[in-house]
N, C-alpha and C. Protein backbone atom coordinates (compact mmCIF):
# COMPACT_ATOMS: atom_id res chain seq x y z
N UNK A 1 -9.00 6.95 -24.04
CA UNK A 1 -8.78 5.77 -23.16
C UNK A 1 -10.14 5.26 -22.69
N UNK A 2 -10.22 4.12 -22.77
CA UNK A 2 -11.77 3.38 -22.38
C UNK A 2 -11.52 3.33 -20.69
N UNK A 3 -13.02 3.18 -20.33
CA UNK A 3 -13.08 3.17 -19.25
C UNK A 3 -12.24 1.57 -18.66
N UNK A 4 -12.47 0.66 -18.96
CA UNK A 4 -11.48 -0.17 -19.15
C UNK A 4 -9.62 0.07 -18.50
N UNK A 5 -9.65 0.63 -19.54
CA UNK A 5 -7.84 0.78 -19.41
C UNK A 5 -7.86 1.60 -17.95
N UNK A 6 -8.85 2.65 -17.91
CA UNK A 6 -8.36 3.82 -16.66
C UNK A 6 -8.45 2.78 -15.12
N UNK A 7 -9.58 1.70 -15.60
CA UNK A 7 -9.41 0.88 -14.31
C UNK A 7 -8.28 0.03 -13.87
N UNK A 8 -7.87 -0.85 -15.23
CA UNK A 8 -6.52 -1.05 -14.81
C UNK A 8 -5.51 -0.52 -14.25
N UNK A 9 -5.37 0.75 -14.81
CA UNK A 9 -4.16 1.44 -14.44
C UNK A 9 -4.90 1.87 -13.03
N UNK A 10 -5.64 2.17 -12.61
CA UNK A 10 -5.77 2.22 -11.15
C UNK A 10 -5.42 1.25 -9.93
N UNK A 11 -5.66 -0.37 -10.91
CA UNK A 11 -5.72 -1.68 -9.78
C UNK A 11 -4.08 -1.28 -10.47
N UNK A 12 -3.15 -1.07 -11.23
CA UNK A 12 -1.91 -1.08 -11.43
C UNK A 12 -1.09 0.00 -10.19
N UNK A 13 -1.60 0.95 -10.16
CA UNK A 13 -0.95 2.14 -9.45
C UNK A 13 -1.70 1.59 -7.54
N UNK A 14 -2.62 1.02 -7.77
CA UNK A 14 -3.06 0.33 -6.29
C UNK A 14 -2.53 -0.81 -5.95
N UNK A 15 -1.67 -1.99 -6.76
CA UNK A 15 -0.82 -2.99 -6.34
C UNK A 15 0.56 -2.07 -6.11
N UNK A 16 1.23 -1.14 -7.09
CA UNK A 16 2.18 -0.72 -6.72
C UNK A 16 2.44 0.23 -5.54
N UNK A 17 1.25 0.61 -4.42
CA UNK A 17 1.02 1.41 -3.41
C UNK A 17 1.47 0.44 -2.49
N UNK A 18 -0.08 -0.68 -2.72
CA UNK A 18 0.98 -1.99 -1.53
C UNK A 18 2.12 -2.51 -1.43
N UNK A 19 2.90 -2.45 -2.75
CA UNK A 19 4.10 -2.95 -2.50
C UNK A 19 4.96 -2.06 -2.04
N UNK A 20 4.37 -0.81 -2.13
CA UNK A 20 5.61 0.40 -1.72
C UNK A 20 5.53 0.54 0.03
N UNK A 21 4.19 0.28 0.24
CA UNK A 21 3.85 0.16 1.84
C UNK A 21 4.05 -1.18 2.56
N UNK A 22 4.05 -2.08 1.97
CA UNK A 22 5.00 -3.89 2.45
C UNK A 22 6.18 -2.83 2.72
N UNK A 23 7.27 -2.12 1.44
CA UNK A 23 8.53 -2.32 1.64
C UNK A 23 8.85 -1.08 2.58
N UNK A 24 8.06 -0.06 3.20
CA UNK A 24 7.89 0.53 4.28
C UNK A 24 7.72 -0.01 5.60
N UNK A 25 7.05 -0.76 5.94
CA UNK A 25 6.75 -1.31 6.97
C UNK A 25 7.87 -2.61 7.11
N UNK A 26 8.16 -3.12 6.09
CA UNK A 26 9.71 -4.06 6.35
C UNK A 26 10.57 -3.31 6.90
N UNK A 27 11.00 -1.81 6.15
CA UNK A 27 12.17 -1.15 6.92
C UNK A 27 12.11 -0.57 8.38
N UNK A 28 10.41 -0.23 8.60
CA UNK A 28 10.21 0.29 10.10
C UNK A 28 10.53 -0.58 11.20
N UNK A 29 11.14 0.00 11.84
CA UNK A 29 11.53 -1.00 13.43
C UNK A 29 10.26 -1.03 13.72
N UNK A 30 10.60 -2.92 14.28
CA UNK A 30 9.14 -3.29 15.63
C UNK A 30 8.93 -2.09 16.61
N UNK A 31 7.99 -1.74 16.16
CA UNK A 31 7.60 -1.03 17.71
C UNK A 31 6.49 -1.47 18.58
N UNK A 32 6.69 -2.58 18.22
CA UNK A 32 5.46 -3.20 19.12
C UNK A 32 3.95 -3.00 18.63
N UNK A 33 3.64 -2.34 17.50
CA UNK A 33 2.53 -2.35 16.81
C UNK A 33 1.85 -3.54 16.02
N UNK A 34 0.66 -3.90 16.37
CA UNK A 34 0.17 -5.71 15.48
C UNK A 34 -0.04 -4.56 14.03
N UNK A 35 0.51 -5.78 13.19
CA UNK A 35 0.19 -5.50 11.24
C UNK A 35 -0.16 -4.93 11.43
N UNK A 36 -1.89 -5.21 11.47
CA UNK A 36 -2.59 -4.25 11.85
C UNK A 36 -2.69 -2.80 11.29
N UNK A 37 -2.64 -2.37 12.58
CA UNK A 37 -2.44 -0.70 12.85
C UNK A 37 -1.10 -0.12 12.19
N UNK A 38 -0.09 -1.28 12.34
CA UNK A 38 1.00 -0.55 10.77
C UNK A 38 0.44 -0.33 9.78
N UNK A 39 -0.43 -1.49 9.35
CA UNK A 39 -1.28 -1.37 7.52
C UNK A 39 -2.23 0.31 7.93
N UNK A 40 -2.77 0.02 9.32
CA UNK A 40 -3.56 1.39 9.26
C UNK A 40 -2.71 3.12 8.85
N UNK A 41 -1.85 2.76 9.35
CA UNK A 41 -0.89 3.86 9.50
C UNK A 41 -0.64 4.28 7.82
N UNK A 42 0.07 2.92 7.41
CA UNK A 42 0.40 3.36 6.31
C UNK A 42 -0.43 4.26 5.59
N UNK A 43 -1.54 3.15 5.47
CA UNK A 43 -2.93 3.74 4.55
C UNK A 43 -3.17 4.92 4.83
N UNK A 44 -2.59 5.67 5.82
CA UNK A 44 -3.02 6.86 6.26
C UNK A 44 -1.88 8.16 5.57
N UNK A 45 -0.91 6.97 5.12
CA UNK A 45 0.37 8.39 5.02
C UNK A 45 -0.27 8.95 3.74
């Protein structure tokens, strides 16, 4: 595999992180947290 392909599949497996953490943070109740510190959170799980 070229160095090439391994990067894609990284920006591939890194769009499919954000979308898995959008559809996390859609299901979490407001708790009164700005984006923000939700996006922080996530990034953290």
């Amino acid at each position: 595999m070229s160095l090439a392909d391994s990067m894609k599949e990284d920006l591939d497996m890194l769009d499919r992180s954000q979308e898995f953490s959008a559809v996390i943070l859609s299901l979490t109740p407001d708790d009164g947290l700005p984006i923000s510190d939700r996006k922080r959170q996530a990034a953290e799980l």
